[in-house]
N, C-alpha and C. Protein backbone atom coordinates (compact mmCIF):
# COMPACT_ATOMS: atom_id res chain seq x y z
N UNK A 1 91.57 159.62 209.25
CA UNK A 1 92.92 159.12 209.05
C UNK A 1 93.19 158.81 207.58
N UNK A 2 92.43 158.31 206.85
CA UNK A 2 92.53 157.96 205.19
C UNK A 2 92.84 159.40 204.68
N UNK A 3 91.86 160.57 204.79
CA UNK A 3 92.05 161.28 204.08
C UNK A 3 93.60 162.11 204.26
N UNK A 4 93.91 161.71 205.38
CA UNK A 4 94.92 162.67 206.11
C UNK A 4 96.27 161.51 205.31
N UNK A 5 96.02 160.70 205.27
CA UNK A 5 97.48 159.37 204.81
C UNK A 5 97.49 159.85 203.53
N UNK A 6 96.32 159.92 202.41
CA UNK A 6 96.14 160.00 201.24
C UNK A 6 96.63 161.44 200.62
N UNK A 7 96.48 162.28 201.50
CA UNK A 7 97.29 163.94 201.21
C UNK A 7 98.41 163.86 201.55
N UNK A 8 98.74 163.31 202.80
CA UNK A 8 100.26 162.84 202.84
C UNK A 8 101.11 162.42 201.61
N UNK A 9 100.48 161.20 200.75
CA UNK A 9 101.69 160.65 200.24
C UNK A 9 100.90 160.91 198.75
N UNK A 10 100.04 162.55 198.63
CA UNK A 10 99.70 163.11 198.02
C UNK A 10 99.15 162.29 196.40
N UNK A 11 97.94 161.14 197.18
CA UNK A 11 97.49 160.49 196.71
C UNK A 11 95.91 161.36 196.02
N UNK A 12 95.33 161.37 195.05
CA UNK A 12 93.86 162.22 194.65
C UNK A 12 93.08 160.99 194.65
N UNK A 13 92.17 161.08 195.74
CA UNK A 13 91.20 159.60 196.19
C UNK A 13 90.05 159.67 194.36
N UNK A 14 90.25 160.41 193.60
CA UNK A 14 89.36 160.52 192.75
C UNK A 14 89.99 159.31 191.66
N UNK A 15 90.95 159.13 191.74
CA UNK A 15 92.15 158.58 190.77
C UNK A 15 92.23 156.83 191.67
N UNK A 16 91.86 156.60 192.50
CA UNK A 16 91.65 155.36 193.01
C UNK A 16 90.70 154.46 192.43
N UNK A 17 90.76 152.67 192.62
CA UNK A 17 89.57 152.17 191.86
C UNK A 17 88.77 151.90 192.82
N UNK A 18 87.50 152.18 192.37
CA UNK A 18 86.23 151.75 193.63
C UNK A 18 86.34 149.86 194.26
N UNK A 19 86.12 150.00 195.10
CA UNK A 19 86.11 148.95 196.03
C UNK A 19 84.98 148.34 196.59
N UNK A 20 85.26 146.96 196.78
CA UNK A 20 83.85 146.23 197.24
C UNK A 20 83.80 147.01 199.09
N UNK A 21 82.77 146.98 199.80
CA UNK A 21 82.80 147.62 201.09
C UNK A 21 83.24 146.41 201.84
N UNK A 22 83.41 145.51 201.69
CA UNK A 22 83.63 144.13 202.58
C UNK A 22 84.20 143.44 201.58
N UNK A 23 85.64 143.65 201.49
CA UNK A 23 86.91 142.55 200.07
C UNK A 23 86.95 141.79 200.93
N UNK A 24 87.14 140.68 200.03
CA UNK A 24 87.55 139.23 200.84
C UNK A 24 89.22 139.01 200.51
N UNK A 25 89.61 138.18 200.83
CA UNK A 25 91.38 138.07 199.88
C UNK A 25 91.57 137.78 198.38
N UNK A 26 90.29 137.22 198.25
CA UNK A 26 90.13 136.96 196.78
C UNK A 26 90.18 138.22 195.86
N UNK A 27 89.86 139.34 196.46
CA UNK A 27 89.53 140.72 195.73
C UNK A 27 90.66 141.07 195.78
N UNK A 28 91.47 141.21 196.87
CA UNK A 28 92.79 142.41 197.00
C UNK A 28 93.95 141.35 196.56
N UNK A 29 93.86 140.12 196.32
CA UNK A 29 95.56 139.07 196.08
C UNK A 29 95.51 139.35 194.73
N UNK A 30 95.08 139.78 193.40
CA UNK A 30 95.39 139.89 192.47
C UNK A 30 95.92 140.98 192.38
N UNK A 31 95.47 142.22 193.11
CA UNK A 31 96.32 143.70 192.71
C UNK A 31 97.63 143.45 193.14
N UNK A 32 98.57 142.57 193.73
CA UNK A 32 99.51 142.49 194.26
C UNK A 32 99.81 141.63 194.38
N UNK A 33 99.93 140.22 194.24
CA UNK A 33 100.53 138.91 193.02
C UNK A 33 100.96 139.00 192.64
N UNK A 34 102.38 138.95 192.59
CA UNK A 34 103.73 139.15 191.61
C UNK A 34 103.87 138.30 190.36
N UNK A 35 102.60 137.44 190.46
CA UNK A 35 102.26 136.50 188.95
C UNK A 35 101.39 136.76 188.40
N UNK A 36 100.36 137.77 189.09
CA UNK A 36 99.25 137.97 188.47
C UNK A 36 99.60 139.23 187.28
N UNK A 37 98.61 139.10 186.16
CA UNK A 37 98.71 140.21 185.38
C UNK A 37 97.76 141.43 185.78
N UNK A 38 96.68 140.63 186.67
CA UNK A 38 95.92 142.74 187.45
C UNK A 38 96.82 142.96 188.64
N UNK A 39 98.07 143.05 188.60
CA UNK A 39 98.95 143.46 189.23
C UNK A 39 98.94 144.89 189.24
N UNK A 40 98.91 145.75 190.15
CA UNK A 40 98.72 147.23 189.79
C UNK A 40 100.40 147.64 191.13
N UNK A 41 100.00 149.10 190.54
CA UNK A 41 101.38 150.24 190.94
C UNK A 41 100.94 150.91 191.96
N UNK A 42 101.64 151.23 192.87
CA UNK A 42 101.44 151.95 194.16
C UNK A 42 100.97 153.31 193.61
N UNK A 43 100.23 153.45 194.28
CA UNK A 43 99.07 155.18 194.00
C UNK A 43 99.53 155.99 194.11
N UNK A 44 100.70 156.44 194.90
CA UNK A 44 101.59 157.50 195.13
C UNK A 44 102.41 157.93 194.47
N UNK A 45 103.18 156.60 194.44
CA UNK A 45 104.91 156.79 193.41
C UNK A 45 105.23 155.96 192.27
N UNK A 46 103.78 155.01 191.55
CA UNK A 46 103.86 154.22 190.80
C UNK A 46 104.75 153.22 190.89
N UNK A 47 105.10 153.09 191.91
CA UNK A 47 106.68 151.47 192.17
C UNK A 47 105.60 150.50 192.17
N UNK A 48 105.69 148.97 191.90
CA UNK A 48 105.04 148.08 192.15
C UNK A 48 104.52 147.75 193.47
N UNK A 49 102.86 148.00 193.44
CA UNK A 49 102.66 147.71 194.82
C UNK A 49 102.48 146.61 195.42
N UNK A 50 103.16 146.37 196.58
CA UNK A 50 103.08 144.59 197.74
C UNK A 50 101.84 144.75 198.27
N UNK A 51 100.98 145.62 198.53
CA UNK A 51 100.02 145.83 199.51
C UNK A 51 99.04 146.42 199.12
N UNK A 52 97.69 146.10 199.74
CA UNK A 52 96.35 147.02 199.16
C UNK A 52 95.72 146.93 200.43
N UNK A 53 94.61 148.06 200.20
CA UNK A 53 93.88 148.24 201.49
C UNK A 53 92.38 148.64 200.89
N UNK A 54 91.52 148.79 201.40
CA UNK A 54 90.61 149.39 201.61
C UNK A 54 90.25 150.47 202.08
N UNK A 55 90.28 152.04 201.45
CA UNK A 55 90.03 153.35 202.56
C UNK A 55 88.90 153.90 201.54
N UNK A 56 88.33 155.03 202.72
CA UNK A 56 87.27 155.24 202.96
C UNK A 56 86.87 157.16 202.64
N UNK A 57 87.88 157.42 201.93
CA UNK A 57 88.05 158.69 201.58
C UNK A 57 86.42 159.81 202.38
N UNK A 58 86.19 160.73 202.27
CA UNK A 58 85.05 161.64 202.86
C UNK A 58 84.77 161.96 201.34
N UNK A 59 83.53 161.49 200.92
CA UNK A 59 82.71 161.75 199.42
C UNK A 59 83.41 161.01 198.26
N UNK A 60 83.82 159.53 198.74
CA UNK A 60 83.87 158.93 197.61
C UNK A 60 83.71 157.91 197.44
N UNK A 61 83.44 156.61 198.94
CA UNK A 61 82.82 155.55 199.25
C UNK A 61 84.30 154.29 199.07
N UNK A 62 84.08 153.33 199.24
CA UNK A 62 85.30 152.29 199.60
C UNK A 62 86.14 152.30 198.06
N UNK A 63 87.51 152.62 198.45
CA UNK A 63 88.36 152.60 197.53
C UNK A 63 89.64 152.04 197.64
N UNK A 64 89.99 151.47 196.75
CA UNK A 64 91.62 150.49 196.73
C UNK A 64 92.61 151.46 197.04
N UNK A 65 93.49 151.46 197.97
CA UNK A 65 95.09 152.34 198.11
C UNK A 65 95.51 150.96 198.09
N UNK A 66 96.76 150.94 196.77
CA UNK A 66 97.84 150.15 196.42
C UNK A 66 98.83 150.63 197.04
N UNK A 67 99.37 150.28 197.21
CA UNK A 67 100.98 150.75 197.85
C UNK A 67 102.20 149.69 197.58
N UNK A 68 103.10 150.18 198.08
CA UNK A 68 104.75 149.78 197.51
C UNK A 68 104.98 149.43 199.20
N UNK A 69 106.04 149.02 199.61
CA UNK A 69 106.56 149.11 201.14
C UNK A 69 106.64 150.43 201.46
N UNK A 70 107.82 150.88 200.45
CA UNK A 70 108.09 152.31 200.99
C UNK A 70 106.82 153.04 201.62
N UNK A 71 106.03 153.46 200.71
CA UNK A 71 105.00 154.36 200.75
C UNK A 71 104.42 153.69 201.58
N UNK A 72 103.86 152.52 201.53
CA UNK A 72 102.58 152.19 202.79
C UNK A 72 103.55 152.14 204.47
N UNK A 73 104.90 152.27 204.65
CA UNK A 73 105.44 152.87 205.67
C UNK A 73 105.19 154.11 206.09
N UNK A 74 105.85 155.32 204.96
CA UNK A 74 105.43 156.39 205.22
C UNK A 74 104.04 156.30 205.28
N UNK A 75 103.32 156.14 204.70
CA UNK A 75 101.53 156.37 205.17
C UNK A 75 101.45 156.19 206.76
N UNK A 76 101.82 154.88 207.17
CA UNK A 76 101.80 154.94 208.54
C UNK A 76 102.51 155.39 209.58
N UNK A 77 103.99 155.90 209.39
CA UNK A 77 104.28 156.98 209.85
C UNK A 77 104.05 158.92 210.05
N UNK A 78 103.42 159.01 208.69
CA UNK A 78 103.11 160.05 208.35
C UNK A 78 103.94 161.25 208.86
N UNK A 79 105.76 160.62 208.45
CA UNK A 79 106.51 161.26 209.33
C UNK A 79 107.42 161.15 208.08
N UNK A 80 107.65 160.51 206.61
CA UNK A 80 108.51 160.97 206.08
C UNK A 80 109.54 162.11 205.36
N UNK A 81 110.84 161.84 206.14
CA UNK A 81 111.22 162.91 205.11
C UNK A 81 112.50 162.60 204.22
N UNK A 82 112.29 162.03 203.83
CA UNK A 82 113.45 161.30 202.23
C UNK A 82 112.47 161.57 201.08
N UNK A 83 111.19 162.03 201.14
CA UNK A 83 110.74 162.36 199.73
C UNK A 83 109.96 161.19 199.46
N UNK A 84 109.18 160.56 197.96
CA UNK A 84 108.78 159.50 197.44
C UNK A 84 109.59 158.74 197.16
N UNK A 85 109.28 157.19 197.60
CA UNK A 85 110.49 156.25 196.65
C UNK A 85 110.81 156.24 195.45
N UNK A 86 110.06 156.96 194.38
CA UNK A 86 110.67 157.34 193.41
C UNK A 86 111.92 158.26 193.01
N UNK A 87 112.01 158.81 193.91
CA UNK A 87 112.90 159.84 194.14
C UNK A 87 114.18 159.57 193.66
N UNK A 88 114.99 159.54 192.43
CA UNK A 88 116.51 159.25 192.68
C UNK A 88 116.36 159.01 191.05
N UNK A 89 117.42 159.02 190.72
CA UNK A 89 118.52 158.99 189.28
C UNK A 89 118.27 157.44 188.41
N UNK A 90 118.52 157.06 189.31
CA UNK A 90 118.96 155.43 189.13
C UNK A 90 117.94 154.62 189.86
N UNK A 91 117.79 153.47 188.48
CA UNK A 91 116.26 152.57 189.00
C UNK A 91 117.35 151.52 188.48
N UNK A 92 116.97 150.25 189.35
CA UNK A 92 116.87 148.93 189.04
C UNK A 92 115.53 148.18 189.40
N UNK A 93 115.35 146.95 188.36
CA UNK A 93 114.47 147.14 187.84
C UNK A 93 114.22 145.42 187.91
N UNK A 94 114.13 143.97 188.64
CA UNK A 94 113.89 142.64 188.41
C UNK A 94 112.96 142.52 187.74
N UNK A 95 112.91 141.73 186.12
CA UNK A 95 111.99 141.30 186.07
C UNK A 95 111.80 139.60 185.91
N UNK A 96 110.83 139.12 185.51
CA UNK A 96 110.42 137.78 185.95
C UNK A 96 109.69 137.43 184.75
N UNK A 97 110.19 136.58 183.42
CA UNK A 97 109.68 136.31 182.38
C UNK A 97 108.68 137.87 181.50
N UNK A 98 109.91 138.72 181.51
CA UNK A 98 109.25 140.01 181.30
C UNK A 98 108.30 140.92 182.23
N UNK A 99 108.19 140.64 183.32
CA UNK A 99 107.04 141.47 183.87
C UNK A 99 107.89 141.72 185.52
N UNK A 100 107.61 142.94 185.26
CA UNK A 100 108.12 143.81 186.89
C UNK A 100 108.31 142.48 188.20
N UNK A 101 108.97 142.41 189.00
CA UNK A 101 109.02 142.32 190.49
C UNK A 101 109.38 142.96 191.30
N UNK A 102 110.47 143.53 191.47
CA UNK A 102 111.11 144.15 191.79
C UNK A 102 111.80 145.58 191.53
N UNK A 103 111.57 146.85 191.43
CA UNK A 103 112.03 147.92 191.89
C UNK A 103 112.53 149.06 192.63
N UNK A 104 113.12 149.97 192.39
CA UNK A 104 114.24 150.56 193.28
C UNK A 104 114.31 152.22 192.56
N UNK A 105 114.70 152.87 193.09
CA UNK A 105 115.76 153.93 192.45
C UNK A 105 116.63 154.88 194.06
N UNK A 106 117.48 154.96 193.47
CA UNK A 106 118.91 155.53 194.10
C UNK A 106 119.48 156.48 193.62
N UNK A 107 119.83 157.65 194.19
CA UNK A 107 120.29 158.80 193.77
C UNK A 107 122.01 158.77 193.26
N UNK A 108 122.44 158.17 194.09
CA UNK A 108 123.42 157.31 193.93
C UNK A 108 124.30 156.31 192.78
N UNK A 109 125.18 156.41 191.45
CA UNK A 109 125.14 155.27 191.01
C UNK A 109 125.70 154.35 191.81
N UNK A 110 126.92 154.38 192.81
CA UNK A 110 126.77 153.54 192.84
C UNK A 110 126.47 152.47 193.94
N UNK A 111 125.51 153.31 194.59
CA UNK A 111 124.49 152.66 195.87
C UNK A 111 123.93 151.49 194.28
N UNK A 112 123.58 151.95 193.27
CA UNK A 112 122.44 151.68 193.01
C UNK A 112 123.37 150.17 192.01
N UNK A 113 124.62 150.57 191.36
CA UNK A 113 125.05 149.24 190.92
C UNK A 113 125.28 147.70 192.10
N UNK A 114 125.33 148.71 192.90
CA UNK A 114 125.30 147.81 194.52
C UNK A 114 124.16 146.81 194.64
N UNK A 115 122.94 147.42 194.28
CA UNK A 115 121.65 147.05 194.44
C UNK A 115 121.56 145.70 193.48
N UNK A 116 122.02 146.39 191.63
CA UNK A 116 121.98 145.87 191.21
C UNK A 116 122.79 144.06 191.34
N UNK A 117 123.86 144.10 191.45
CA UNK A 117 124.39 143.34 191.91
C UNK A 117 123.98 141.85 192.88
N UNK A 118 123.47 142.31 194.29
CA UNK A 118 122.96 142.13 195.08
C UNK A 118 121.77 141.27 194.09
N UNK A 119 120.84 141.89 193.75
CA UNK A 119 119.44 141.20 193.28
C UNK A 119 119.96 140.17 191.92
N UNK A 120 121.12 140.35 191.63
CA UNK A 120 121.56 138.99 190.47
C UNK A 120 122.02 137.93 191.37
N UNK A 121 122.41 138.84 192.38
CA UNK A 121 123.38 137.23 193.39
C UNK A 121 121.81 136.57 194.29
N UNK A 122 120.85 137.45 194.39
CA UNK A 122 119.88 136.92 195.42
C UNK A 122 118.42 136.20 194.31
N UNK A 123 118.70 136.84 193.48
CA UNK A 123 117.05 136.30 192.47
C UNK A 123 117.44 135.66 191.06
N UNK A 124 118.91 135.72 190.45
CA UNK A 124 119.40 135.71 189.25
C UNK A 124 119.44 134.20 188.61
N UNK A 125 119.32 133.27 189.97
CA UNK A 125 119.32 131.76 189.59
C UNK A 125 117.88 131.03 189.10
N UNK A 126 116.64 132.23 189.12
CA UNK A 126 115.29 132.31 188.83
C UNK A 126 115.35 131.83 187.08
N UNK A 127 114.23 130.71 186.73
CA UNK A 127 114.13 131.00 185.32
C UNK A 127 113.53 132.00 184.59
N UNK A 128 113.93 133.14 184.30
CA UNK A 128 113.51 133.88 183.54
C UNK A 128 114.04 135.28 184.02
N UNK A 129 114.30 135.11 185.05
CA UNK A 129 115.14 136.28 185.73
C UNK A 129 115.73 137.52 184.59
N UNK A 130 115.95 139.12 184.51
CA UNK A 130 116.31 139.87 184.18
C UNK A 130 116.77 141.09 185.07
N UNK A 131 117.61 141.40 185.50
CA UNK A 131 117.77 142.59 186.58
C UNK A 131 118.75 143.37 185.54
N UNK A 132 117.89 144.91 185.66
CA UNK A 132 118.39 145.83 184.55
C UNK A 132 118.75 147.37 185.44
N UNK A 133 119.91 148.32 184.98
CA UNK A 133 120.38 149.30 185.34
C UNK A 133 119.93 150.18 184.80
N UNK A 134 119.15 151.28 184.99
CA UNK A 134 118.65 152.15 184.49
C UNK A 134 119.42 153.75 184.96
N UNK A 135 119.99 154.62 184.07
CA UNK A 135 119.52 156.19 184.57
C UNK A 135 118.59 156.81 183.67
N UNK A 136 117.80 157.03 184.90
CA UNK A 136 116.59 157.71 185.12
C UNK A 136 116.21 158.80 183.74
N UNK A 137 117.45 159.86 184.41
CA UNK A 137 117.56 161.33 183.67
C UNK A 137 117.76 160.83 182.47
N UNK A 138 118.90 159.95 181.94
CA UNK A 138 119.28 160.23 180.27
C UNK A 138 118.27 159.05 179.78
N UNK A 139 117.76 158.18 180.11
CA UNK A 139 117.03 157.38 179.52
C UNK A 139 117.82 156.21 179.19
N UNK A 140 118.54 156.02 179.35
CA UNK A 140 119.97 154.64 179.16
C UNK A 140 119.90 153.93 179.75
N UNK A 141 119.77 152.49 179.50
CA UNK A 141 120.21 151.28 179.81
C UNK A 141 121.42 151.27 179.99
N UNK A 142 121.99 151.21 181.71
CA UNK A 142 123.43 150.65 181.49
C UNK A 142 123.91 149.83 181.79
N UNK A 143 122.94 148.80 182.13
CA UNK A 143 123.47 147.37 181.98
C UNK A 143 121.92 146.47 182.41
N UNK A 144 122.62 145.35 181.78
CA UNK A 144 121.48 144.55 181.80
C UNK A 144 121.56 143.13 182.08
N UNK A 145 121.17 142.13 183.55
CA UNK A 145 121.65 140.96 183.04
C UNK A 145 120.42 139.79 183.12
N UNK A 146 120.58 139.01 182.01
CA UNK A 146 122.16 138.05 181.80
C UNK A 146 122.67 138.88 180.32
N UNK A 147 121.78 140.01 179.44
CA UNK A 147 122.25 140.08 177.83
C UNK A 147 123.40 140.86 178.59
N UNK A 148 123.23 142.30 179.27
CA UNK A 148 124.65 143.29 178.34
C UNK A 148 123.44 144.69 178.40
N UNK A 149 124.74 145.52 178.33
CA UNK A 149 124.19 146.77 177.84
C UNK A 149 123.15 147.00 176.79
């Protein structure tokens, strides 16, 4: 089943970090600690990952799969078809005294100013809060709050 999830969401188990064979919570709460700085990126689609596991690849011994929601859904469905959550034009982007929480992208702008929106009215009263508008393709900031474009 690992190897079969891991081709799925066309993960290379070689590119994973080796793993203790028996993690305790102490091992896996830092890759995914939204305060921690060994905070790592989902293995698949690089979005910030909520989740880690332990798999067991065939010739490579216990290894970390990080994952995002999205992706560790599809893994367990092994039925997606919308593509990677990376997939789309438009990223928004929370961060939290400079450092990632929250990400997105939307093909959509303006699913995705929607989004944006939404995460200033739901996280924006945070100290340190930043929720930023990104397209993808041109590389532009198009908005940013609390500065501005």
């Amino acid at each position: 089943m690992d190897d079969d999830a891991l081709a799925f969401l066309r993960v290379d188990p070689a590119t994973l970090d080796p793993a203790p064979d028996r993690p305790a919570r102490a091992d896996s709460w830092p890759r995914v600690d939204i305060h921690s700085p060994e905070r790592r990126r989902c293995s698949s689609c690089r979005a910030l990952a909520g989740a880690t596991r332990v798999v067991r690849p065939a010739g490579y011994g216990p290894r970390w799969h990080d994952q995002c929601r999205d992706c560790m859904i599809a893994g367990i469905r092994l039925a997606w078809e919308a593509g990677t959550p990376m997939e789309g034009r438009y990223k928004v982007i929370l961060l939290a005294d400079e450092r990632p929480v929250m990400e997105g992208w939307w093909q959509e702008r303006a699913t995705a100013e929607r989004k944006y929106l939404a995460w200033i009215g739901e996280h924006g009263s945070r100290a340190g809060s930043r929720v930023t508008l990104t397209d993808e393709e041109s590389g532009d900031v198009l908005t940013s709050w609390p500065e501005g474009p």
